[in-house]
Protein backbone atom coordinates (compact mmCIF):
# COMPACT_ATOMS: atom_id res chain seq x y z
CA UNK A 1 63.20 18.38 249.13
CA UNK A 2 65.37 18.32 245.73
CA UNK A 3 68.46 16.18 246.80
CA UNK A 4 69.89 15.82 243.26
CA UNK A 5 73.81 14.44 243.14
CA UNK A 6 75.99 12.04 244.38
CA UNK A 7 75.16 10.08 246.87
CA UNK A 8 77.00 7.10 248.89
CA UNK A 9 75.77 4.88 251.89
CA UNK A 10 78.41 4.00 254.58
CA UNK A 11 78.37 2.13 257.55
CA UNK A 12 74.20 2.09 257.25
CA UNK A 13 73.91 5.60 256.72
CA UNK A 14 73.46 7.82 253.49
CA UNK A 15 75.63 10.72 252.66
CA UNK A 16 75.61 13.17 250.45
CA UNK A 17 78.66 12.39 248.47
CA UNK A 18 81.81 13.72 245.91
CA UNK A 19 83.74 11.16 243.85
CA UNK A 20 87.78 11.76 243.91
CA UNK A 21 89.04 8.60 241.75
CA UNK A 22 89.86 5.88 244.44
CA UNK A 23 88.61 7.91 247.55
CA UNK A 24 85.12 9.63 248.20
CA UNK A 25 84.49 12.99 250.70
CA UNK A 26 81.08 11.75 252.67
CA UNK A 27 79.92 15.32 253.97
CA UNK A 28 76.95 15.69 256.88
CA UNK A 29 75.47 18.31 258.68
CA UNK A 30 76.08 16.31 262.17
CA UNK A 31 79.47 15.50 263.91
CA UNK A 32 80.54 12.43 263.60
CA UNK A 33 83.93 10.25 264.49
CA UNK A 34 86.12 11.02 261.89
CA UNK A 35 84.40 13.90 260.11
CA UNK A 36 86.02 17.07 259.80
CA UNK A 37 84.04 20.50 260.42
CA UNK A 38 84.71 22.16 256.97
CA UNK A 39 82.39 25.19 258.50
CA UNK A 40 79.84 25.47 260.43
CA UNK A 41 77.85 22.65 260.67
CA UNK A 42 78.76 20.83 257.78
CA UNK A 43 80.92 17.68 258.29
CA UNK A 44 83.81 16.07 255.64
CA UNK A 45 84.77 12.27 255.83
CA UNK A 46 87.53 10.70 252.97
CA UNK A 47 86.70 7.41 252.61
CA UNK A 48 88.20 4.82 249.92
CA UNK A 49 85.31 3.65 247.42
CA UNK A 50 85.71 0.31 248.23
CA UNK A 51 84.07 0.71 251.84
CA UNK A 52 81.07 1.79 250.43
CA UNK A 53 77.71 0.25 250.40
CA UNK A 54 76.64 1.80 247.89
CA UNK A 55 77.87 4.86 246.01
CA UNK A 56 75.75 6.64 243.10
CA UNK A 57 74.36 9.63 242.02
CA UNK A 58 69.95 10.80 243.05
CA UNK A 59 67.71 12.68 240.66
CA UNK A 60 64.36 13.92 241.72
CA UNK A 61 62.24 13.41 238.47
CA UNK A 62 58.50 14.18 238.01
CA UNK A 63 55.90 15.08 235.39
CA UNK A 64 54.31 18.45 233.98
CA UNK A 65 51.18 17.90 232.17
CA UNK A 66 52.33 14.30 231.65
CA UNK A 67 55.65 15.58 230.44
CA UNK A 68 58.47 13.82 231.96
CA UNK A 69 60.85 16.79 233.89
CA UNK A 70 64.01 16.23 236.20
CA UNK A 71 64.15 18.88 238.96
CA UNK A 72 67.38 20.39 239.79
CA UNK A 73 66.48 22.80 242.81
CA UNK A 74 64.21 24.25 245.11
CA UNK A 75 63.26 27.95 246.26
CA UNK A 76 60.53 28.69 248.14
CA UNK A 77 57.32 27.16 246.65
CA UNK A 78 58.85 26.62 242.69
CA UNK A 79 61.25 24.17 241.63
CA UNK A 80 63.71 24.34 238.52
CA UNK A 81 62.36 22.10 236.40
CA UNK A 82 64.30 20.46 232.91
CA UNK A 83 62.27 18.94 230.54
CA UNK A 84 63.40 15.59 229.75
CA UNK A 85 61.04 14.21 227.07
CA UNK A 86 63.47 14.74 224.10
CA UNK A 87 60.52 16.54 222.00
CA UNK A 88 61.47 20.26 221.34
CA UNK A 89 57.69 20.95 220.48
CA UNK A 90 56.41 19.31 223.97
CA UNK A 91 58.93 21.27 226.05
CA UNK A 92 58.26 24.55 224.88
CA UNK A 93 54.48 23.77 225.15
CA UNK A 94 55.26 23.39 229.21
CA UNK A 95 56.30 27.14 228.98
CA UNK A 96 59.55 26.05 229.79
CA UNK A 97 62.12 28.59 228.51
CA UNK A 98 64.93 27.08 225.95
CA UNK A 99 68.22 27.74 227.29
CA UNK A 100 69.76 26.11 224.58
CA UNK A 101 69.10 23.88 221.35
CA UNK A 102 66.73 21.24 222.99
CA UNK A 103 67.21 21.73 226.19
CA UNK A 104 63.69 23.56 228.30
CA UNK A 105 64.27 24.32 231.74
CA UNK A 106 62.82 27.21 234.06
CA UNK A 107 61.12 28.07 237.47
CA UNK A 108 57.64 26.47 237.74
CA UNK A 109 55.19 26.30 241.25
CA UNK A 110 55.61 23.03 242.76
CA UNK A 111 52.21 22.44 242.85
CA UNK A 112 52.59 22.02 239.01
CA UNK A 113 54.89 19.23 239.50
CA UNK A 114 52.78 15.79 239.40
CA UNK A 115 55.16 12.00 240.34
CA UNK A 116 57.65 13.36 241.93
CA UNK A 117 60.27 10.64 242.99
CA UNK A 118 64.01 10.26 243.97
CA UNK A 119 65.65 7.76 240.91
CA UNK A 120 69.05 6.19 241.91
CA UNK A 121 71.51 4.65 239.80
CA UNK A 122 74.62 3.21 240.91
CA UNK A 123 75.91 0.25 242.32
């Protein structure tokens, strides 16, 4: 499953996350003490940064053809897929479509997606 964004571990469990200067919202899709239903089945906790274990933000990355890729989403059996090699010539070679100068990023089947593996960074 594509997970990509902030992320934040408290109190031993790992949140999906959404930085507010001093404070972070912690959001789940179980009730919890303290969370908030902000609608159905999806859960809000404010929580000052400082009580974190760890606060940072997940990418999924992977390869095509060898070609380093981040993926961004999911639907059905393709994934969005953004070339991340920094060589115009090798991203349009994936069949990627340019959205912009540099940039190659389109729907591709996941079973075209080789690597795949969560990266933190954070602290």
């Amino acid at each position: 499953m594509i997970a990509s964004g902030y992320r934040a571990r408290w109190q031993g469990t790992e949140y999906e996350a959404s930085p507010d200067g001093a404070l972070v919202r912690l959001y789940g899709s179980d009730q919890a003490p303290g969370f908030d239903e902000v609608r159905p089945g999806r859960y809000r906790r404010i929580v000052p940064v400082t009580e974190l274990e760890w606060f940072g933000y997940l990418h999924v990355t992977g390869r095509i053809d060898g070609a380093p890729v981040v993926l961004l989403a999911e639907r059905g059996d393709e994934v969005l897929a953004e070339y991340v090699g920094g060589r115009g010539p090798v991203g349009a070679a994936l069949g990627l479509p340019a959205v912009e100068p540099g940039v190659y990023r389109g729907w591709v089947p996941r079973a075209r997606v080789a690597d795949v593996m969560p990266r933190r960074t954070g602290s």
